[in-house]
C-alpha atoms as a PDB file:
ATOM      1  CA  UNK A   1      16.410-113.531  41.852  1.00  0.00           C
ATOM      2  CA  UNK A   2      14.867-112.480  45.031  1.00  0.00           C
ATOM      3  CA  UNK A   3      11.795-113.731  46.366  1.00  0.00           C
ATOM      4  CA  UNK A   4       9.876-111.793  49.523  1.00  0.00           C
ATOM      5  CA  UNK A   5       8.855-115.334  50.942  1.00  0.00           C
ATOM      6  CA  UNK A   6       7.564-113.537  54.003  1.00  0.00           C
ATOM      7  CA  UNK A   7       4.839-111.961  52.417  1.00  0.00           C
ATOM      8  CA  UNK A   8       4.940-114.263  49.189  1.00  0.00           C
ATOM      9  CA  UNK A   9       4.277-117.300  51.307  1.00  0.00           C
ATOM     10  CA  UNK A  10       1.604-115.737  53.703  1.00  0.00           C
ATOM     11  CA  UNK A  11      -1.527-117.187  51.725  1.00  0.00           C
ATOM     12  CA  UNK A  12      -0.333-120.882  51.555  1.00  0.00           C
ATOM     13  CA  UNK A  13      -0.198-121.559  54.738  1.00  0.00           C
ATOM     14  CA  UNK A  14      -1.074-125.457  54.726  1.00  0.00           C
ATOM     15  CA  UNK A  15      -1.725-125.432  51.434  1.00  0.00           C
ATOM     16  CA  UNK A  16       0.500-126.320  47.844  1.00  0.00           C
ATOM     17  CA  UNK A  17       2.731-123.614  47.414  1.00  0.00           C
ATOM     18  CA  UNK A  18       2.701-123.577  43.498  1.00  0.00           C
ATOM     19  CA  UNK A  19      -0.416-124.366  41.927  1.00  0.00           C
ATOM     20  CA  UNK A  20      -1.655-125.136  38.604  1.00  0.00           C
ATOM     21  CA  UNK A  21      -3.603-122.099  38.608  1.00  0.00           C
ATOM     22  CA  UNK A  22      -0.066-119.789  38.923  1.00  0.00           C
ATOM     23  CA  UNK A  23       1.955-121.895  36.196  1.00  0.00           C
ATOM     24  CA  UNK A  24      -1.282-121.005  33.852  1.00  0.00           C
ATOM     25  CA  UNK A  25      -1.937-117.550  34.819  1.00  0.00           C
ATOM     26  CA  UNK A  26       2.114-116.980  34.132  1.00  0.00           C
ATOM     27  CA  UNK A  27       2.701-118.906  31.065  1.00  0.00           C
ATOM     28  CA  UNK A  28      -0.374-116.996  29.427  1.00  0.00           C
ATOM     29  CA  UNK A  29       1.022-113.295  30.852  1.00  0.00           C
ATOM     30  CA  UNK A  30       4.921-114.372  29.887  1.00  0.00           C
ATOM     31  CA  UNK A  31       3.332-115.297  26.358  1.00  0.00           C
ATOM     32  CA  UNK A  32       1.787-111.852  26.047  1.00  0.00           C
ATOM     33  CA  UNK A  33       4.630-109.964  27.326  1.00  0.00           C
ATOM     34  CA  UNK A  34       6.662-112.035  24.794  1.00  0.00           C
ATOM     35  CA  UNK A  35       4.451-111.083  22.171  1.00  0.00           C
ATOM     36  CA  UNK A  36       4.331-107.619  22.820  1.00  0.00           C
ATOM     37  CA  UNK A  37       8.094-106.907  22.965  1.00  0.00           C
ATOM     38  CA  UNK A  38       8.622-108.666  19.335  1.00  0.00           C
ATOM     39  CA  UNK A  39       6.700-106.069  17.965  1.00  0.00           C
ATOM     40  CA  UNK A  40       6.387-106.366  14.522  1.00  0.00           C
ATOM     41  CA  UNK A  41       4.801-103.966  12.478  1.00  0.00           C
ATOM     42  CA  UNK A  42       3.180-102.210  15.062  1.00  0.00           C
ATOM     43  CA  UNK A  43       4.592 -98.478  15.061  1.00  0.00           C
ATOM     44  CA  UNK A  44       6.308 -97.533  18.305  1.00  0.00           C
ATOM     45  CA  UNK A  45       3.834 -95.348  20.159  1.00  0.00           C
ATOM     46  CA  UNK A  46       1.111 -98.002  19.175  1.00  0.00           C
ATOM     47  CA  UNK A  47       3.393-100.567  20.728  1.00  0.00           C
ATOM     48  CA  UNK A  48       4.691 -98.604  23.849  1.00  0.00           C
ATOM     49  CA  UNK A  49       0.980 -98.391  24.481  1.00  0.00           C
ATOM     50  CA  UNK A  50      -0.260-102.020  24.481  1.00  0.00           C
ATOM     51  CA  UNK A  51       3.319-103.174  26.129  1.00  0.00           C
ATOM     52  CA  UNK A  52       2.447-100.808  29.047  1.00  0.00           C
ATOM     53  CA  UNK A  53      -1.184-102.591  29.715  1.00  0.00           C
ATOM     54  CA  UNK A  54       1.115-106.424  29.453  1.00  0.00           C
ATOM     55  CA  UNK A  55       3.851-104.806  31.676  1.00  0.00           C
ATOM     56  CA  UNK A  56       1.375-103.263  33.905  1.00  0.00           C
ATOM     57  CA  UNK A  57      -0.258-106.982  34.141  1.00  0.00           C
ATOM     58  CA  UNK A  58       3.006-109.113  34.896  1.00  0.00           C
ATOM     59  CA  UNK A  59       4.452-106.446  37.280  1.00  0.00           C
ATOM     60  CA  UNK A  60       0.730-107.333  39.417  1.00  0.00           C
ATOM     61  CA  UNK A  61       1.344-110.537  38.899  1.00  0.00           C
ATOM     62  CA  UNK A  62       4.670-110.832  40.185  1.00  0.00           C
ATOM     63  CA  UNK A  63       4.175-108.666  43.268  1.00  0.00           C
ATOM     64  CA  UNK A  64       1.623-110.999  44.167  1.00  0.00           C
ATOM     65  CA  UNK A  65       4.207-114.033  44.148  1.00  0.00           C
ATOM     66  CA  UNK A  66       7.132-111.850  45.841  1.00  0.00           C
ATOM     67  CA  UNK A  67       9.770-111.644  43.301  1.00  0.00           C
ATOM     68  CA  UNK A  68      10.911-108.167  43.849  1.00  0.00           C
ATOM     69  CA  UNK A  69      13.830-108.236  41.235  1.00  0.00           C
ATOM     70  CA  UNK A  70      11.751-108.875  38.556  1.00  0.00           C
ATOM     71  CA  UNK A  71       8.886-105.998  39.753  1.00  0.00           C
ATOM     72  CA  UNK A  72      12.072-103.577  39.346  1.00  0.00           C
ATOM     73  CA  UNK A  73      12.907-104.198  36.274  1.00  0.00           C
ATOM     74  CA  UNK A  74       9.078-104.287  34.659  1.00  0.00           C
ATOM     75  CA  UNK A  75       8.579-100.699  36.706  1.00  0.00           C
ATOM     76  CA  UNK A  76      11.923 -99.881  34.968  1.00  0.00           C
ATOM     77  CA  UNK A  77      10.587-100.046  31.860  1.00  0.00           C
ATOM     78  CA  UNK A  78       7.271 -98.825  32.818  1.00  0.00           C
ATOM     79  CA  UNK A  79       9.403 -95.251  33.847  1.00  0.00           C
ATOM     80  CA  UNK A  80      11.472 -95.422  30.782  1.00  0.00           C
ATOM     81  CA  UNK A  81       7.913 -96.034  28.510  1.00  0.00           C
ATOM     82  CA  UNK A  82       6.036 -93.386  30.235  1.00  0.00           C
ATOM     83  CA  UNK A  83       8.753 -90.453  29.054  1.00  0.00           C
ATOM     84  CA  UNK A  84       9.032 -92.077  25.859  1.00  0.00           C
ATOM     85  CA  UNK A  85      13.062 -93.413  26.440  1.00  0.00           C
ATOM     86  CA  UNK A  86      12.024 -96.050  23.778  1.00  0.00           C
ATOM     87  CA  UNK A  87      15.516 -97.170  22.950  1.00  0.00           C
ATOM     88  CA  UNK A  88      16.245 -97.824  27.247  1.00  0.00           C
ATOM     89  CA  UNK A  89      12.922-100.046  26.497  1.00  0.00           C
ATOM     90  CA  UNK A  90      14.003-102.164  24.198  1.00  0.00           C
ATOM     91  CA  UNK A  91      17.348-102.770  26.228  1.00  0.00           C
ATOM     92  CA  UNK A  92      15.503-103.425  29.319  1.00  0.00           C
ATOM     93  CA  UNK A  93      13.269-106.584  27.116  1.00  0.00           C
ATOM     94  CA  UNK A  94      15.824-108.804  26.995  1.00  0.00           C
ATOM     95  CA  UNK A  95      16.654-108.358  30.841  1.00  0.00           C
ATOM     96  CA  UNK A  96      13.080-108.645  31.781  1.00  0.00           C
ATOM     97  CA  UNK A  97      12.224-112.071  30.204  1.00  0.00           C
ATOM     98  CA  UNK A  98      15.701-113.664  31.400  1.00  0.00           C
ATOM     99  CA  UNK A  99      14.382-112.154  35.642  1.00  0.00           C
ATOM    100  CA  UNK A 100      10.828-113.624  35.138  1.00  0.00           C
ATOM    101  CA  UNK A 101      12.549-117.249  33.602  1.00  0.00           C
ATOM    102  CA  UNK A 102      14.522-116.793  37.131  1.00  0.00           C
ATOM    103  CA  UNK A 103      11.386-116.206  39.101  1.00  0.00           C
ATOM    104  CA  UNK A 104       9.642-119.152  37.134  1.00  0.00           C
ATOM    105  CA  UNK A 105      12.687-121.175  38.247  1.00  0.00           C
ATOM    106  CA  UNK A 106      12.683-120.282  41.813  1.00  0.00           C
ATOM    107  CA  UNK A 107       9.284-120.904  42.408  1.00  0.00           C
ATOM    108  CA  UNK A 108       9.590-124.224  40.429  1.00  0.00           C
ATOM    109  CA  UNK A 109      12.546-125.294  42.636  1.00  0.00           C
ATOM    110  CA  UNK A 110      10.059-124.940  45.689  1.00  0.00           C
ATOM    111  CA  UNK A 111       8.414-127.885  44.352  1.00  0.00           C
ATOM    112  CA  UNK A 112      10.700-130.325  45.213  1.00  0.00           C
END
């Protein structure tokens, strides 16, 4: 995990550095993202479609809060989905949820 606290940290400048607002506004995009990788019976370019809009969300998300690994891997799979390299997708899930659990952690750690 690596966090850009320079610019990450710019904004909270005598103020909490996690807030209820982030934990909220990431559990309810990590849910999503969750959702959207499992699938189900959606058919693949359906899927690839909606995942993209989720992806597109957490990756602005994350920038925001400086955690650069995890932007790479979510505009990873944003290359791979956009020339239709669905099987490179679908390796690159897995890797994506465990980076933003690490970013999650890091920013949780602050807190103490």
């Amino acid at each position: 995990m690596v966090i850009d606290y320079n610019n990450a940290l710019k904004s909270y400048r005598n103020k909490p550095i996690i807030s209820r607002k982030f934990l909220d506004e990431y559990s309810k995009l990590l849910t999503n993202l969750k959702t959207v990788f499992s699938g189900g019976k959606i058919t693949p370019c359906c899927r690839y479609s909606t995942v993209a809009y989720h992806v597109e969300r957490m990756k602005n998300f994350i920038i925001e809060y400086g955690g650069i690994r995890a932007v790479e891997k979510l505009a990873e799979y944003e290359k791979y989905s956009s020339i239709g390299d669905f099987q490179s997708c679908k390796q690159l899930e897995t890797r994506i949820i465990e980076e933003l659990e690490l970013f999650k952690n890091c920013w949780l750690s602050m807190l103490s």
